[in-house]
Protein backbone atom coordinates (compact mmCIF):
# COMPACT_ATOMS: atom_id res chain seq x y z
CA UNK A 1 -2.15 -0.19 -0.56
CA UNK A 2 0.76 1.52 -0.01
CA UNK A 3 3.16 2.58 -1.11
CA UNK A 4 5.40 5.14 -1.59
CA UNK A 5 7.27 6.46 1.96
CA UNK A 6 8.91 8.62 3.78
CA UNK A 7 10.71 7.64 6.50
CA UNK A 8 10.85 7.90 10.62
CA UNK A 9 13.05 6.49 12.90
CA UNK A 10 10.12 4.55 14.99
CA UNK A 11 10.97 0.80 14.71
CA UNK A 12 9.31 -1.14 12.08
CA UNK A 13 6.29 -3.69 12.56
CA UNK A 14 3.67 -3.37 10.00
CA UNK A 15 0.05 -1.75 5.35
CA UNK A 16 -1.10 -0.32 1.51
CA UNK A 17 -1.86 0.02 -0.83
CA UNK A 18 -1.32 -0.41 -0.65
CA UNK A 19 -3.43 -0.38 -3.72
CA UNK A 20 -2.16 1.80 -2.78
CA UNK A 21 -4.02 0.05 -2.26
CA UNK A 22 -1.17 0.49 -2.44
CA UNK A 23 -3.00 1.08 -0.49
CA UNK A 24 -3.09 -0.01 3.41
CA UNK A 25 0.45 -1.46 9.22
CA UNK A 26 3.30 -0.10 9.80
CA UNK A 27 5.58 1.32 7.58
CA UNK A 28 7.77 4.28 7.95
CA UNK A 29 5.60 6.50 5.67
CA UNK A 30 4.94 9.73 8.60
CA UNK A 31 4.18 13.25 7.37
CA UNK A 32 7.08 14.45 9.01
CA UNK A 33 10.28 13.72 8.46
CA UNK A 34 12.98 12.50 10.65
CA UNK A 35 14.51 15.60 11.09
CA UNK A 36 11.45 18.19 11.15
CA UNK A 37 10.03 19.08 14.83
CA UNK A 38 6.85 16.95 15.88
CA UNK A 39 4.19 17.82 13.54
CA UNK A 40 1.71 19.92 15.02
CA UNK A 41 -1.91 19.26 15.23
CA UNK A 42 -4.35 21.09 12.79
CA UNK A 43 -7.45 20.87 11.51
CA UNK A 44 -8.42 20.41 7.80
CA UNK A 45 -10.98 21.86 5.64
CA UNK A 46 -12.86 18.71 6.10
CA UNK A 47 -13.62 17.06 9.87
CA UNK A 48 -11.33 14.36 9.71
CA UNK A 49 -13.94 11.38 9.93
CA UNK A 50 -14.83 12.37 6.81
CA UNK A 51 -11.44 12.08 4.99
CA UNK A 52 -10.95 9.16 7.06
CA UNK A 53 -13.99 7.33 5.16
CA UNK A 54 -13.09 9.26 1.55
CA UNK A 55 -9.19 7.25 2.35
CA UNK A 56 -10.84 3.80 3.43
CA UNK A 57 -13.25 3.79 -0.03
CA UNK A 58 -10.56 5.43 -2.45
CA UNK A 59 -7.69 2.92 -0.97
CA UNK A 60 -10.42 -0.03 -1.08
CA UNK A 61 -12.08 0.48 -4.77
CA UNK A 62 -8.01 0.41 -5.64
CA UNK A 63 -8.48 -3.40 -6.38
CA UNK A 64 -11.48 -2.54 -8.56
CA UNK A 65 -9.91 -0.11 -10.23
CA UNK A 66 -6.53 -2.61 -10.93
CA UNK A 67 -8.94 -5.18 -11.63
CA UNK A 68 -11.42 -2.83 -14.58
CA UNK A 69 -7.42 -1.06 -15.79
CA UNK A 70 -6.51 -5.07 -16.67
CA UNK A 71 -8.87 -5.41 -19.31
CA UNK A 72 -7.68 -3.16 -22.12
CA UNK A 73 -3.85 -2.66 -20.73
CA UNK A 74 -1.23 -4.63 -19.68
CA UNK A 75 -0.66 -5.64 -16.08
CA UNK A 76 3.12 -3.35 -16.44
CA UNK A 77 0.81 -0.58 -18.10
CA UNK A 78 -1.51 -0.18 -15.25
CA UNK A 79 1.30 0.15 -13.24
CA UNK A 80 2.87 2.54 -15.13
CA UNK A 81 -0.27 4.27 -15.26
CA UNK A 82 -0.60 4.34 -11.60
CA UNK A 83 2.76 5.72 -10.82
CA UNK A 84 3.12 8.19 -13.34
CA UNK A 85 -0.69 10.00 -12.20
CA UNK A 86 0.37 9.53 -8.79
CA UNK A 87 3.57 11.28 -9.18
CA UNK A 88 1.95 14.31 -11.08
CA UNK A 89 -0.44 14.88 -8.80
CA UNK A 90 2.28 15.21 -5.40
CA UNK A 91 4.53 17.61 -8.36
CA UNK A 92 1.49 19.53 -8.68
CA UNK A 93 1.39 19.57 -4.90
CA UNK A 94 5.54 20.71 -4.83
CA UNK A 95 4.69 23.10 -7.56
CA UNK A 96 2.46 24.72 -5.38
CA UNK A 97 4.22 24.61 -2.13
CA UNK A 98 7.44 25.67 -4.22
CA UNK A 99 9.24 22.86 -2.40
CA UNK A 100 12.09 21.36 -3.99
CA UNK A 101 12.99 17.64 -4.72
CA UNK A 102 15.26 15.44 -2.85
CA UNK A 103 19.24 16.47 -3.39
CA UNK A 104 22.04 13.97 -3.57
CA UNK A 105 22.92 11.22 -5.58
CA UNK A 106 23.00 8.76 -2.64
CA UNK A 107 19.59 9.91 -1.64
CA UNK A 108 18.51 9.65 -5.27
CA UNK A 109 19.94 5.89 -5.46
CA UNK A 110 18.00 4.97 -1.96
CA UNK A 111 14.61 5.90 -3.42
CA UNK A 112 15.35 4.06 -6.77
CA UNK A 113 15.84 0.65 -4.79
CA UNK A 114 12.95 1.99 -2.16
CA UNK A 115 10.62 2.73 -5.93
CA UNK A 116 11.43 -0.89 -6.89
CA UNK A 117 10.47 -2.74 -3.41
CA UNK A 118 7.50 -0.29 -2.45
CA UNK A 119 5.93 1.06 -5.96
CA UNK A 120 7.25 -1.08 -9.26
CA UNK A 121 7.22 -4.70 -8.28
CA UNK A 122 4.21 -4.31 -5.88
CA UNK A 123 2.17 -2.91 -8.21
CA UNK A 124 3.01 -4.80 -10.86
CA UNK A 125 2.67 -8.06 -9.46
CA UNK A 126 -1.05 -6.97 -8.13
CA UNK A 127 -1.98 -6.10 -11.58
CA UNK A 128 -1.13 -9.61 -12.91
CA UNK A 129 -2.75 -11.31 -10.16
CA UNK A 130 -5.44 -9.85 -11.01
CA UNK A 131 -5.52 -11.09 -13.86
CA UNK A 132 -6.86 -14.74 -12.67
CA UNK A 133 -8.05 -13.59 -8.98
CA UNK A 134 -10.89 -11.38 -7.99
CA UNK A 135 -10.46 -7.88 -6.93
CA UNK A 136 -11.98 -9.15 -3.51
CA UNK A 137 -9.12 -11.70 -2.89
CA UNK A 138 -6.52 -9.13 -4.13
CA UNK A 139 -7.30 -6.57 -1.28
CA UNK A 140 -7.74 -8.99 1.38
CA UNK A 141 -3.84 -10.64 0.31
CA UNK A 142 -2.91 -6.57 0.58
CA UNK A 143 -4.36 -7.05 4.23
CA UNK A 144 -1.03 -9.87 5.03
CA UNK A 145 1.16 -6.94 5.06
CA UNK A 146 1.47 -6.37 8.50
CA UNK A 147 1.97 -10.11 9.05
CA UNK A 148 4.77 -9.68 7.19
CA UNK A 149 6.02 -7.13 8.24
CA UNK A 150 6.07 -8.50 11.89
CA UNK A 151 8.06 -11.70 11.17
CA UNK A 152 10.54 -10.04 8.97
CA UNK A 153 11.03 -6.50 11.47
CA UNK A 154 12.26 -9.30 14.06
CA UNK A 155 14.92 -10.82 11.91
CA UNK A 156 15.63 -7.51 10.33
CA UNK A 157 15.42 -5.03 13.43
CA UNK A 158 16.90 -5.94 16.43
CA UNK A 159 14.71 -3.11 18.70
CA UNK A 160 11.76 -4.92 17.34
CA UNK A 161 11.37 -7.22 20.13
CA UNK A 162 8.68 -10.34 19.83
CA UNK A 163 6.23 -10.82 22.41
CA UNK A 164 3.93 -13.38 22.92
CA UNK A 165 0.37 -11.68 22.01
CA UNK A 166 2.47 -10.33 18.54
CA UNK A 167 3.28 -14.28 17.78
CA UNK A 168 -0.67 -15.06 18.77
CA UNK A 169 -1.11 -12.87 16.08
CA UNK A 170 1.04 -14.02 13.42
CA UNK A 171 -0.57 -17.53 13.86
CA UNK A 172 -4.20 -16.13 13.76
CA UNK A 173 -3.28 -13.61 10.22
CA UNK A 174 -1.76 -16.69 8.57
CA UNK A 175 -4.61 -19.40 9.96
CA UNK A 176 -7.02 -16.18 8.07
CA UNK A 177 -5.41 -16.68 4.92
CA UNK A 178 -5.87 -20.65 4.95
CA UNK A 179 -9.33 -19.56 5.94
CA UNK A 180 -9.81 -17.44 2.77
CA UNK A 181 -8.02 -19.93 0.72
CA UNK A 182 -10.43 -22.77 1.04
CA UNK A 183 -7.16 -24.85 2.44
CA UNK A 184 -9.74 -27.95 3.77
CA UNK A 185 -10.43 -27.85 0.19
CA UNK A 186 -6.94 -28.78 -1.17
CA UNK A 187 -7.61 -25.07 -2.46
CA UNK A 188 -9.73 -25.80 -5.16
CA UNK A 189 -11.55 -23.57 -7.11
CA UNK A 190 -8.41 -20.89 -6.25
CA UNK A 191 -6.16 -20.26 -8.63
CA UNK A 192 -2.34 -20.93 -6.85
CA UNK A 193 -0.42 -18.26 -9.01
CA UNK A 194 -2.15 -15.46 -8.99
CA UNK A 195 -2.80 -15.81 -5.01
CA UNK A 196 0.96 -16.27 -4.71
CA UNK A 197 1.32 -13.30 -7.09
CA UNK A 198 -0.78 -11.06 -4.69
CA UNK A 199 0.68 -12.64 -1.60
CA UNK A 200 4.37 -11.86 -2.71
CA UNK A 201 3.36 -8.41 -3.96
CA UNK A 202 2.18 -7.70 -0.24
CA UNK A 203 5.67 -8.99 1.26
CA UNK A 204 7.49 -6.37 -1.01
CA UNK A 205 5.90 -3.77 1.14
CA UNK A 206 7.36 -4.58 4.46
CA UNK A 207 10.60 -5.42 2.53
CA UNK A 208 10.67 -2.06 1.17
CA UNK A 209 10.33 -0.09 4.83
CA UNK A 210 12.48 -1.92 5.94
CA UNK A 211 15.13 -0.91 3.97
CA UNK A 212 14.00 2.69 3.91
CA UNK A 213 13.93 2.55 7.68
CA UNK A 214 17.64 1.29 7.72
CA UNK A 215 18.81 4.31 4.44
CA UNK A 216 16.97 7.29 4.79
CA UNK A 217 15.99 7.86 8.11
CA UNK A 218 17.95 10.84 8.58
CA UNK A 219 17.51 12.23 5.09
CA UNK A 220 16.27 15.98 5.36
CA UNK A 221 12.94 16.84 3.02
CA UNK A 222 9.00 16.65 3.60
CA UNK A 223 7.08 13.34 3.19
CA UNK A 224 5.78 14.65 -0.16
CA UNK A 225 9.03 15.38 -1.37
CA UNK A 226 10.31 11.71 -1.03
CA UNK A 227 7.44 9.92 -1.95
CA UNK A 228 6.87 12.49 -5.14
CA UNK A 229 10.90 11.80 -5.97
CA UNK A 230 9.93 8.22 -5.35
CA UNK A 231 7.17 7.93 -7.98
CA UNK A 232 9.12 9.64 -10.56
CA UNK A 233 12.12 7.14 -10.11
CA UNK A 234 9.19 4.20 -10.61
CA UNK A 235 8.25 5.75 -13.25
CA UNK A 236 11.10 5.77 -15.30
CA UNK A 237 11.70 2.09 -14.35
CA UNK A 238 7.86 0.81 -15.86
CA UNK A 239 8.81 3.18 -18.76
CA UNK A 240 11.24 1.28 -19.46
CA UNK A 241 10.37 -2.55 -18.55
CA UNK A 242 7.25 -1.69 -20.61
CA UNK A 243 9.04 -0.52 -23.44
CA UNK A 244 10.62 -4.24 -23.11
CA UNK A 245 8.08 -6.48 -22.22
CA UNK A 246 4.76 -4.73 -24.30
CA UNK A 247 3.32 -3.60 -27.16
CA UNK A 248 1.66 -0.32 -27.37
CA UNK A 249 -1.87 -0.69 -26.23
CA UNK A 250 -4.59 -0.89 -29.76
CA UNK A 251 -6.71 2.13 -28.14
CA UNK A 252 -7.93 3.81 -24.76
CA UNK A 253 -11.09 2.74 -23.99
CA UNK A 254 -12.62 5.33 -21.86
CA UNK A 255 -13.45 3.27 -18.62
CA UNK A 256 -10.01 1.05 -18.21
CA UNK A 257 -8.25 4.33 -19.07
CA UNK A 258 -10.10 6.46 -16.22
CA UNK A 259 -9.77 3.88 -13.86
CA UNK A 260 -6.02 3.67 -14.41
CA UNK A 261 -6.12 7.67 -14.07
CA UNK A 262 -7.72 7.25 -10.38
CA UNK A 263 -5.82 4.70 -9.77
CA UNK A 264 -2.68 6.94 -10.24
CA UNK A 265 -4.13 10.43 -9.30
CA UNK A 266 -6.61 9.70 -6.55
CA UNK A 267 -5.44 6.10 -4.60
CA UNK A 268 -1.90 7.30 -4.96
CA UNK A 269 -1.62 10.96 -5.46
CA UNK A 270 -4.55 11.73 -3.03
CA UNK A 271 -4.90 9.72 -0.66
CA UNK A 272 -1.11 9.85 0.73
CA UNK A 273 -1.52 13.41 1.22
CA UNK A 274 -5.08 13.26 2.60
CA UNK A 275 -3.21 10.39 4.59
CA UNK A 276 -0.22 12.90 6.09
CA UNK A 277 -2.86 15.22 6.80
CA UNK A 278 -4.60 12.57 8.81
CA UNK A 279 -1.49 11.66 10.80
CA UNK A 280 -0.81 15.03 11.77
CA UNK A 281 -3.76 16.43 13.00
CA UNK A 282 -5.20 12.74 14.45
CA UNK A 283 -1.85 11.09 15.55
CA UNK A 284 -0.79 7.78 13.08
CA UNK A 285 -2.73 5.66 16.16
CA UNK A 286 -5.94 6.41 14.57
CA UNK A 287 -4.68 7.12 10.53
CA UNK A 288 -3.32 3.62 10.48
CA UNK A 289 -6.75 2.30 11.46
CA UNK A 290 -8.15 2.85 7.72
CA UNK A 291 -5.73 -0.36 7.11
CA UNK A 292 -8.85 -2.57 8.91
CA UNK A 293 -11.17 -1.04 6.28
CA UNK A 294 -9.24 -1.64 2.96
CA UNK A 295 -10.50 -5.48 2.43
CA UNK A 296 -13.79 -4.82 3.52
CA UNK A 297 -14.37 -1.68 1.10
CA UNK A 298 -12.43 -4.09 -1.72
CA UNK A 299 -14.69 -6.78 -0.94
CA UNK A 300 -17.79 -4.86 -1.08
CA UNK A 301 -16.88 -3.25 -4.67
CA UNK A 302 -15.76 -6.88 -5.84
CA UNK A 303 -19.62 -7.99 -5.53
CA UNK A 304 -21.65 -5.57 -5.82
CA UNK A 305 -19.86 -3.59 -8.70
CA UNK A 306 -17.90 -6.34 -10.62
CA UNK A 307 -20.14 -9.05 -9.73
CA UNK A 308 -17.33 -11.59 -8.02
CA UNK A 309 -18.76 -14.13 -6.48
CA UNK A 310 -18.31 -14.78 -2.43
CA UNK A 311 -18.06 -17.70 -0.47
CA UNK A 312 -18.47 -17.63 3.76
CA UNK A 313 -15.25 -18.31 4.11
CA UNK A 314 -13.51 -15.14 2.24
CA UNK A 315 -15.47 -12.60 5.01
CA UNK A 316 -14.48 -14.91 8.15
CA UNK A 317 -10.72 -15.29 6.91
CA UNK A 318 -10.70 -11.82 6.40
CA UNK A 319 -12.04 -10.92 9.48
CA UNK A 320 -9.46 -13.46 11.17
CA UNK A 321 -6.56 -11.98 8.89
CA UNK A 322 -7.60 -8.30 10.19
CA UNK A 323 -7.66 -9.55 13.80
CA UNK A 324 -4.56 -10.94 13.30
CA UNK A 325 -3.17 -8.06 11.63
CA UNK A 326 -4.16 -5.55 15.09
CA UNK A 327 -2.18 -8.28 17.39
CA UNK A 328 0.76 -7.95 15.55
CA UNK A 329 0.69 -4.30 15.57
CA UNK A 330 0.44 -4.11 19.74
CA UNK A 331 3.80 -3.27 21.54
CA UNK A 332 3.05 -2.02 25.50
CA UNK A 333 4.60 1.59 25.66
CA UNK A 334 5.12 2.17 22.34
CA UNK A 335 2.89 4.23 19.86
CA UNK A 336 1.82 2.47 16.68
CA UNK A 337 3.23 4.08 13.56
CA UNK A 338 1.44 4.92 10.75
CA UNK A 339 1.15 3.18 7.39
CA UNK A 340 -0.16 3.91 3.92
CA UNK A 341 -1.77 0.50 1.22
């Protein structure tokens, strides 16, 4: 589910998680930054089919994890949660590279509004749909991102020009999500706010690159940097609407607590640098592909692990929603940008 970013000057048409889920389109998250050379291609320690799949089942158990962090904490404490193990794991990463933060207090002010549109009220708002939606329908709203995305990148960006398979596509994503819905139903048996909940908290995403894409495209630091400056700024912003809005949790029951811990560490932390990594040595063609994955992987934990029922028409909306999703993303003689859930 995406998430945090870093930008690139590449026009925008989008997720992640996402959870990162949040975490999972186009977005101007890119391992390099706008002012760095092209990033050269190198291998990891691990063939990168194999961090592909560890990405597609860490960003898709996300929703799980929201889902299993909602039963002993708050919906604004799992969030917290989440940000504040995400952004200790990239300082760890700094730390280590002895790489500095971002510098400026216009810079600084960019990623606080960036923090609210692609980490605080994203997160957040997943959390408490989750609390009257499945984990299942959670991921597969993430999966609307790029639908999004589309429709607002031609309002927003004038270089993002419209064509005729990329409308075909915003038809068939949205006809998906009436699919999934149940809409010959009259929706029944769905409950309307916490779908709207997830649905909104997957527009914030495209909102969010958007305006990173038009403020700090030419800011100078790494993609780690940003997003780890990023984190810290959300942060400090859950700190505080907790503080407000919540009482101290009773206890820490050990499996809510862990799961908020991976949430943070591993689907944020994690993943966007195994996600960089990706980008660079396979091109952001192929990394954005683990955005196709994300609602299956979420789907597949739903049932088998939390035991969430599913109806025929949640995998054949999804599977219309995803082919929808690939139209949108198809511009002839352009390269697809990379996103992160």
């Amino acid at each position: 589910m995406s998430a945090p970013t870093a930008p690139r000057r590449q026009a925008l048409s989008t997720p992640a998680p996402t959870t990162d889920p949040a975490s999972p389109t186009t977005d101007p998250t890119s391992p390099t930054s706008p002012t760095s050379p092209a990033p050269r291609r190198r291998r990891g320690l691990l063939d990168w089919r194999v961090r592909f799949a560890v990405l597609s089942v860490v960003w898709g158990f996300s929703f799980l994890l929201i889902k299993v962090g909602t039963e002993a904490y708050a919906p604004f404490q799992v969030a917290l949660g989440r940000v504040l193990f995400g952004a200790l794991a990239l300082l760890a990463v700094l730390a280590v590279r002895r790489e500095p933060l971002p510098r400026g207090l216009r810079t600084w002010g960019h990623l606080t509004v960036a923090a609210l549109l692609l980490n605080t009220a994203p997160f957040s708002l997943f959390a408490y749909a989750e609390l009257s939606i499945p984990s299942s329908l959670a991921g597969i709203c993430n999966a609307t991102s790029p639908l999004w995305g589309m429709a607002l990148s031609m309002i927003a960006l004038s270089e993002d020009r419209p064509t005729r398979r990329r409308f075909a596509g915003l038809g068939l994503g949205f006809l998906g999500v009436l699919t999934v819905l149940g809409a010959w139903h009259g929706f029944s048996g769905v409950d309307a706010k916490g779908t709207a909940l997830a649905l909104l908290a997957s527009l914030c995403y495209p909102v969010g690159w958007i305006y990173v894409r038009r403020t700090l495209a030419g800011v100078p630091g790494s993609p780690v940097a940003l997003t780890g400056a990023q984190l810290m700024v959300s942060t400090l912003q859950l700190a505080l609407v907790s503080a407000l809005f919540t009482s101290a949790p009773a206890g820490f029951p050990l499996w809510p607590t862990l799961s908020v811990v991976a949430l943070g560490a591993l689907g944020t932390g994690m993943a966007l640098q195994m996600q960089y990594g990706l980008v660079t040595e396979v091109g952001p063609t192929t990394a954005q592909m683990v955005t196709y994955f994300i609602p299956v992987i979420a789907t597949t934990a739903g049932v088998l692990v939390l035991g969430e029922q599913l109806h025929w028409n949640t995998p054949v909306g999804a599977a219309i929603v995803l082919a929808g999703a690939a139209l949108t993303q198809t511009r002839p003689g352009a390269r697809k940008p990379a996103r992160t859930d």
